[in-house]
C-alpha atoms as a PDB file:
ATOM      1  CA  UNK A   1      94.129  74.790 162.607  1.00  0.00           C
ATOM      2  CA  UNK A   2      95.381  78.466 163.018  1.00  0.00           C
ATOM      3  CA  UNK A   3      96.458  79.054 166.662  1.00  0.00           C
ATOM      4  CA  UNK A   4      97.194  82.356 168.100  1.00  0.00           C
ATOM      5  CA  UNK A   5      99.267  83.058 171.472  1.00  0.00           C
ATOM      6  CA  UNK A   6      98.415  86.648 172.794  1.00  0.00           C
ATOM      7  CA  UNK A   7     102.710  88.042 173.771  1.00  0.00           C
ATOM      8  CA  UNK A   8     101.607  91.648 174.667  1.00  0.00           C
ATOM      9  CA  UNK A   9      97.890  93.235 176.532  1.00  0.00           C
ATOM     10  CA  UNK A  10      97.802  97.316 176.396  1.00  0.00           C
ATOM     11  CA  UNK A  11      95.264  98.849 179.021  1.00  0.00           C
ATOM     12  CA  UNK A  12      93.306 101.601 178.061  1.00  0.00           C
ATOM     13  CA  UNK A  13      95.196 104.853 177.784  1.00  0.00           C
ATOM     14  CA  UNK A  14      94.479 106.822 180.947  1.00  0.00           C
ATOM     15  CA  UNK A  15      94.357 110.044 179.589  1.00  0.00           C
ATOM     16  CA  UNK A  16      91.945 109.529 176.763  1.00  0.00           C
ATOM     17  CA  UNK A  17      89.967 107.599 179.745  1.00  0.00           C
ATOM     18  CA  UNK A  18      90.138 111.077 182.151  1.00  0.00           C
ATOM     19  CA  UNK A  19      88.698 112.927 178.565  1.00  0.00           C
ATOM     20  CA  UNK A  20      85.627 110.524 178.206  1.00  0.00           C
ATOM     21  CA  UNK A  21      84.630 109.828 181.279  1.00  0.00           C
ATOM     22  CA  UNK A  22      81.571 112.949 181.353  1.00  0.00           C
ATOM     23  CA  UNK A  23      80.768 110.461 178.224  1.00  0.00           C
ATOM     24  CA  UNK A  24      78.769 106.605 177.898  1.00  0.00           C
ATOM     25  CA  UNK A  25      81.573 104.970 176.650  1.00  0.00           C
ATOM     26  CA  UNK A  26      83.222 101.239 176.485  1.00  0.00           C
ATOM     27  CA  UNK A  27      86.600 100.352 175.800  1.00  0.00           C
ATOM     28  CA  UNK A  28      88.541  96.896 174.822  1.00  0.00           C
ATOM     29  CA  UNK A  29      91.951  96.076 175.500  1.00  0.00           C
ATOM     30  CA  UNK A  30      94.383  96.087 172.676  1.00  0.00           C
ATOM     31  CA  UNK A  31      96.598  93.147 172.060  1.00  0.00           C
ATOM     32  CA  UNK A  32      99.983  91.348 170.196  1.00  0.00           C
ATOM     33  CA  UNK A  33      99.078  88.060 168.986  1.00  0.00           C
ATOM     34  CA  UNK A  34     101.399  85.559 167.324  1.00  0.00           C
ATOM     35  CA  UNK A  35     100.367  82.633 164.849  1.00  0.00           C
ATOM     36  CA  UNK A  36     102.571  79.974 166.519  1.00  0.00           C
ATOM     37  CA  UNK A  37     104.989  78.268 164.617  1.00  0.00           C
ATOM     38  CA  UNK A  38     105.279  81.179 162.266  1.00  0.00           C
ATOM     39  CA  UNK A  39     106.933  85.059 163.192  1.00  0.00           C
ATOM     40  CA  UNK A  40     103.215  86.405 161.667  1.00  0.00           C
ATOM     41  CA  UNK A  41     102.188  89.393 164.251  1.00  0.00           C
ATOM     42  CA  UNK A  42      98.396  90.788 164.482  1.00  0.00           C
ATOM     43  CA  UNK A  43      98.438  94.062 166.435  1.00  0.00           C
ATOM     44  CA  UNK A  44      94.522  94.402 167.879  1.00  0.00           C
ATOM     45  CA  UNK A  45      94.466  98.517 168.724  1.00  0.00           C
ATOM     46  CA  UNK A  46      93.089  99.462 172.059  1.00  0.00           C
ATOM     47  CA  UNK A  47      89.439 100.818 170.940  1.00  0.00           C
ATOM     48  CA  UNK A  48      87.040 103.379 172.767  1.00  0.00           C
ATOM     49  CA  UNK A  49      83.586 103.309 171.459  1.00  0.00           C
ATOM     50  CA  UNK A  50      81.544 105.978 172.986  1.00  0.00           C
ATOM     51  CA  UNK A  51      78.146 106.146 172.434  1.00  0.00           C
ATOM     52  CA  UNK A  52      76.248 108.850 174.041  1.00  0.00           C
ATOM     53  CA  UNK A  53      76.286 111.803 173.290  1.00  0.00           C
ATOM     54  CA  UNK A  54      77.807 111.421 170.029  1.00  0.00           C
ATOM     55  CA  UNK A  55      79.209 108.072 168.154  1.00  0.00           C
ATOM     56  CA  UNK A  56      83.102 107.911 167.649  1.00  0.00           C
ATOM     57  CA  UNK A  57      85.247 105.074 167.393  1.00  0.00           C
ATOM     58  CA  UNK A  58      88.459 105.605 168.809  1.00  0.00           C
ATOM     59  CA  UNK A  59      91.496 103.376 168.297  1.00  0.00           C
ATOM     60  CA  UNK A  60      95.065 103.494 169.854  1.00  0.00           C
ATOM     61  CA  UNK A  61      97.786 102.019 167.835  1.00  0.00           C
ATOM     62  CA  UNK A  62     100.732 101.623 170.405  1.00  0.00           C
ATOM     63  CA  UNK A  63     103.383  99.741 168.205  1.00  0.00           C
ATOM     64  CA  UNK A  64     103.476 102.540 165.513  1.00  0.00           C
ATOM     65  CA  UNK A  65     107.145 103.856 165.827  1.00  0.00           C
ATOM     66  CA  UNK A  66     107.134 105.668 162.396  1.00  0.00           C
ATOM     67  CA  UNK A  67     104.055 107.722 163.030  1.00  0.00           C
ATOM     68  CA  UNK A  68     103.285 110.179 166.017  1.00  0.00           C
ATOM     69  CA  UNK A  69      99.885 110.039 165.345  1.00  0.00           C
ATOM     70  CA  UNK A  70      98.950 106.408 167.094  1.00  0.00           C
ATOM     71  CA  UNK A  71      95.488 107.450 166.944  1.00  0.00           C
ATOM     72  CA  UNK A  72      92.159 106.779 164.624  1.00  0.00           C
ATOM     73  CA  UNK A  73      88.924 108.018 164.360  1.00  0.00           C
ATOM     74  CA  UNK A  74      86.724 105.716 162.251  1.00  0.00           C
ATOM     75  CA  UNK A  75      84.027 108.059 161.783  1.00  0.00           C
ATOM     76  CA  UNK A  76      86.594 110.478 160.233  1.00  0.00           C
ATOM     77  CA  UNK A  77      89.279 108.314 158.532  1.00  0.00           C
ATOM     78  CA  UNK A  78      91.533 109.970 159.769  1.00  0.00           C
ATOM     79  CA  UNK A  79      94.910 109.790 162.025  1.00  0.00           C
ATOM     80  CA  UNK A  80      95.542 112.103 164.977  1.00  0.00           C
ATOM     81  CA  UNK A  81      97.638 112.595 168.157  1.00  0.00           C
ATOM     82  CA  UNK A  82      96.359 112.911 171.785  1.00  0.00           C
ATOM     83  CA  UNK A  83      96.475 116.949 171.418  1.00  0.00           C
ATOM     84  CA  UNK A  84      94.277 116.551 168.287  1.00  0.00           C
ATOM     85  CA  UNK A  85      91.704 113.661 169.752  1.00  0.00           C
ATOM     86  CA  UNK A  86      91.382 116.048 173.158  1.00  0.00           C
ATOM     87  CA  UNK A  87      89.937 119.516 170.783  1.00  0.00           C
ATOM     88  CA  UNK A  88      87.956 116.913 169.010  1.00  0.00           C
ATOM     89  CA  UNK A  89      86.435 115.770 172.091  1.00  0.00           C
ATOM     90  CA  UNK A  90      86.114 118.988 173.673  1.00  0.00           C
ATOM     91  CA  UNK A  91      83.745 120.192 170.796  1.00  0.00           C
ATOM     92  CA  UNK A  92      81.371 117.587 172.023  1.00  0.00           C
ATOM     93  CA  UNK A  93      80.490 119.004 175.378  1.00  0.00           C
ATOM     94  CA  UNK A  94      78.350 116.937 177.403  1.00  0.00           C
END
């Protein structure tokens, strides 16, 4: 049986939070988890779903070093930073 330990909770990014808020949103935490007994890692991104008045999945990748674009729109496929996601948002006036 596979078991997980969760090592590391992010909370939702307050900024992004302060830009959605006019909006009917939900978020979920992101998380670390480890397989125990292994050094396996699954990185859970925090996600913002908002639903009214437009769809957009947003998720926050806070372990990506290499990048400076820790952010993903599934609707879009595509990567952005927080300057990027707040003019995206902004076009969506409520």
């Amino acid at each position: 049986m596979l078991e997980f330990k969760v090592i590391e909770e992010f909370k939702p990014n307050p900024k992004i939070i302060e830009l959605i808020k006019n909006y009917t949103f939900k978020t979920k935490k992101g998380k670390i988890k480890v397989f125990l007994h292994t050094n396996l890692q699954i990185i859970e991104p925090t996600e913002y779903l908002i639903i009214h008045p437009i769809t957009l999945t947003i998720l926050e990748y806070k372990v990506n070093e290499i990048s400076n674009k820790p952010f993903y729109i599934k609707e879009h496929k595509a990567k952005y930073n927080l300057k990027e996601i707040e003019n995206i948002i902004k076009k969506y006036k409520y």
